[in-house]
Protein backbone atom coordinates (compact mmCIF):
# COMPACT_ATOMS: atom_id res chain seq x y z
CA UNK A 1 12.17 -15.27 -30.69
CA UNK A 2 12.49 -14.32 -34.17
CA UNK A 3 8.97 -13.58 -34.83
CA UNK A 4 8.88 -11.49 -31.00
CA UNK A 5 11.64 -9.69 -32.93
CA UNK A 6 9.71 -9.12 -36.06
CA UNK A 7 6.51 -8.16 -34.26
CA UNK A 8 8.22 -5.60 -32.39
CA UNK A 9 9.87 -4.00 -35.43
CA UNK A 10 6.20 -4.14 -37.21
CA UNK A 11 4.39 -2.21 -34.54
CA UNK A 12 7.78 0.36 -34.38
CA UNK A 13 7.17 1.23 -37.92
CA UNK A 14 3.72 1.41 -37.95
CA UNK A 15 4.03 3.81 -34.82
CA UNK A 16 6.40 5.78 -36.90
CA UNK A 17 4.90 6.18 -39.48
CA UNK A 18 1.38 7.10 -37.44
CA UNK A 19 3.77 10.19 -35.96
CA UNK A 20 4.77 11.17 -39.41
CA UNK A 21 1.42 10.91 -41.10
CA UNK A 22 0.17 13.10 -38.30
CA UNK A 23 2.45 15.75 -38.23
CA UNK A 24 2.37 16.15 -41.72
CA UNK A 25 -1.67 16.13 -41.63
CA UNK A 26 -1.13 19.34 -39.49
CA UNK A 27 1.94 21.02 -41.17
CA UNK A 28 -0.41 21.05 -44.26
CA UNK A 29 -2.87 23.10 -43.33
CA UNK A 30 -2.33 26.62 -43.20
CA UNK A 31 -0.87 28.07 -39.55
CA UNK A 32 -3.70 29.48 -38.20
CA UNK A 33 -5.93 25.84 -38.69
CA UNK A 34 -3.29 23.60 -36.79
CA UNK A 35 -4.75 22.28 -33.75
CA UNK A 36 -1.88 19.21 -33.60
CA UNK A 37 -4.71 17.13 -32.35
CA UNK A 38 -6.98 14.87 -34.80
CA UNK A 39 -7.30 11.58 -36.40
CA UNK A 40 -4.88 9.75 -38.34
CA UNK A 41 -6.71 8.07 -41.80
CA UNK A 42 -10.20 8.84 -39.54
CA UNK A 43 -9.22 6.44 -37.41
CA UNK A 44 -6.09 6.92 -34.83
CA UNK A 45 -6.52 9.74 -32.73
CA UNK A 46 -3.45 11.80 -32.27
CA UNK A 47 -2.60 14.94 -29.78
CA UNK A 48 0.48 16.58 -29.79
CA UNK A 49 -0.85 19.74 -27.79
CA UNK A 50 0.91 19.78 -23.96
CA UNK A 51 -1.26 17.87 -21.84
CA UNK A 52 -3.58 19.46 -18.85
CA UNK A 53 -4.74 17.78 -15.75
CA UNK A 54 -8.14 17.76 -16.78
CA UNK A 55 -6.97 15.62 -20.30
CA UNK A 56 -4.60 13.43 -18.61
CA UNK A 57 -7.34 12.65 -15.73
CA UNK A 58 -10.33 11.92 -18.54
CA UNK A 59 -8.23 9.79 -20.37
CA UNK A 60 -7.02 8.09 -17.90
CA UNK A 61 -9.71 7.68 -15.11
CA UNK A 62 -12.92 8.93 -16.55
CA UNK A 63 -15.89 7.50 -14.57
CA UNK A 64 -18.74 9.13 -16.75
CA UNK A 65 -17.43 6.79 -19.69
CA UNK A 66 -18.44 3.53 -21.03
CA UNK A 67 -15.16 3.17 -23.16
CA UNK A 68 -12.49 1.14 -22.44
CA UNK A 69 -10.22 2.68 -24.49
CA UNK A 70 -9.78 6.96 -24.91
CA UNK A 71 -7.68 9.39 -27.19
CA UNK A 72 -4.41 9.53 -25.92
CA UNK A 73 -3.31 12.84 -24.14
CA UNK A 74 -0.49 13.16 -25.90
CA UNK A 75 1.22 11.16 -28.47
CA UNK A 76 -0.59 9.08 -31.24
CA UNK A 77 -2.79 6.06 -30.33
CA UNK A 78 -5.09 4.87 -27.13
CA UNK A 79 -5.18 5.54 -23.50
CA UNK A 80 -6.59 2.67 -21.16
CA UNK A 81 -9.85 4.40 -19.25
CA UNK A 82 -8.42 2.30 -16.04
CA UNK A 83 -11.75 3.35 -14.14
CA UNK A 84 -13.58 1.65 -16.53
CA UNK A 85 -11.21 -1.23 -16.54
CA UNK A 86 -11.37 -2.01 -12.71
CA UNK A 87 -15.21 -1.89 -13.32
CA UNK A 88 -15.21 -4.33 -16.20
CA UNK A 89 -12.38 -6.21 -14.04
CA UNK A 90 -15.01 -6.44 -10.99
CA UNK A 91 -17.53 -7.58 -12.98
CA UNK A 92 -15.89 -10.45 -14.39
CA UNK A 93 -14.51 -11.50 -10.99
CA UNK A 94 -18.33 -11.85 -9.67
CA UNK A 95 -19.57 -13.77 -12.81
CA UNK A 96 -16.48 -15.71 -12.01
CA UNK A 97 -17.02 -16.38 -7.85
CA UNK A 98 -20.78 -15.98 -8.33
CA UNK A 99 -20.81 -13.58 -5.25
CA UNK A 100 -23.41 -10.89 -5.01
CA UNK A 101 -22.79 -6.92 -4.59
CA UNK A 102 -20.82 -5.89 -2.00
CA UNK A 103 -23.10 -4.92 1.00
CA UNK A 104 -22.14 -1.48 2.50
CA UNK A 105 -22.06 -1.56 6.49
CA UNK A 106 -21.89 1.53 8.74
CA UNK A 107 -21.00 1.13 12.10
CA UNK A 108 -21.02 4.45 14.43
CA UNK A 109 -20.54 4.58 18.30
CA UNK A 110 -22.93 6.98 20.00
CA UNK A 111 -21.25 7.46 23.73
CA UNK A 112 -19.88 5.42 26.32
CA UNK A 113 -22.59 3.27 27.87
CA UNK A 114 -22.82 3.10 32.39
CA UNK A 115 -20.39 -0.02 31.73
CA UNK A 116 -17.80 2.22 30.49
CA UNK A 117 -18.00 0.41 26.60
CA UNK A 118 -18.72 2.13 23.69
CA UNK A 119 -22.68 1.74 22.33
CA UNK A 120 -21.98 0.73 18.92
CA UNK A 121 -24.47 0.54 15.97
CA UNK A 122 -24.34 -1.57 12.72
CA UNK A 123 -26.77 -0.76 9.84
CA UNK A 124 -26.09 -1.37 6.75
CA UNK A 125 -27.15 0.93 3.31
């Protein structure tokens, strides 16, 4: 439990300190060059601007990306891409069951036949 304890305390500070190096990246640069969005050391990304619907949705569920892993819309760190996660999820679950791709079947009824049922047709795409 200890070292749960001390883990926990590690990534706190290290958060912290993330926050602090990337406010103080902005606050020195002049007023009119703030953006309060960036990279911490090159490396973290960081946002602090208020988030939009658009950001929140590409971070967050962004099927035109191959990464796993997106700037955060606000706050400093990573955002989970969880489109790309159910993908990669999917993917592994097939290598895992060995099934195929999921066959897409269409099934439409065209009018009630003289016996009074439905004529249904199945086709598949």
């Amino acid at each position: 439990m200890r070292s749960v304890r001390r883990i926990r305390r590690l990534v706190r500070l290290a958060t912290f300190g993330l926050v602090a190096a990337a406010v103080a990246t902005e606050l020195a640069k002049p007023q009119e060059e703030r953006t309060w969005h960036g990279r911490v050391l090159g490396a973290v990304p960081y946002d602090f601007r208020p988030p939009t619907i658009e950001r929140i949705r590409d971070a967050y569920w962004n099927p035109y990306s191959d990464h796993l892993l997106s700037d955060r819309v606000f706050g400093v760190g990573w955002a989970v891409n969880l489109y790309r996660a159910k993908v990669l999820m999917q993917q592994a679950f097939d290598r895992m069951t060995g099934s195929s791709k999921s066959v897409s079947i269409r099934m439409t009824v065209r009018s009630e036949s003289s016996s009074g049922k439905p004529d249904v047709t199945i086709s598949q795409e």
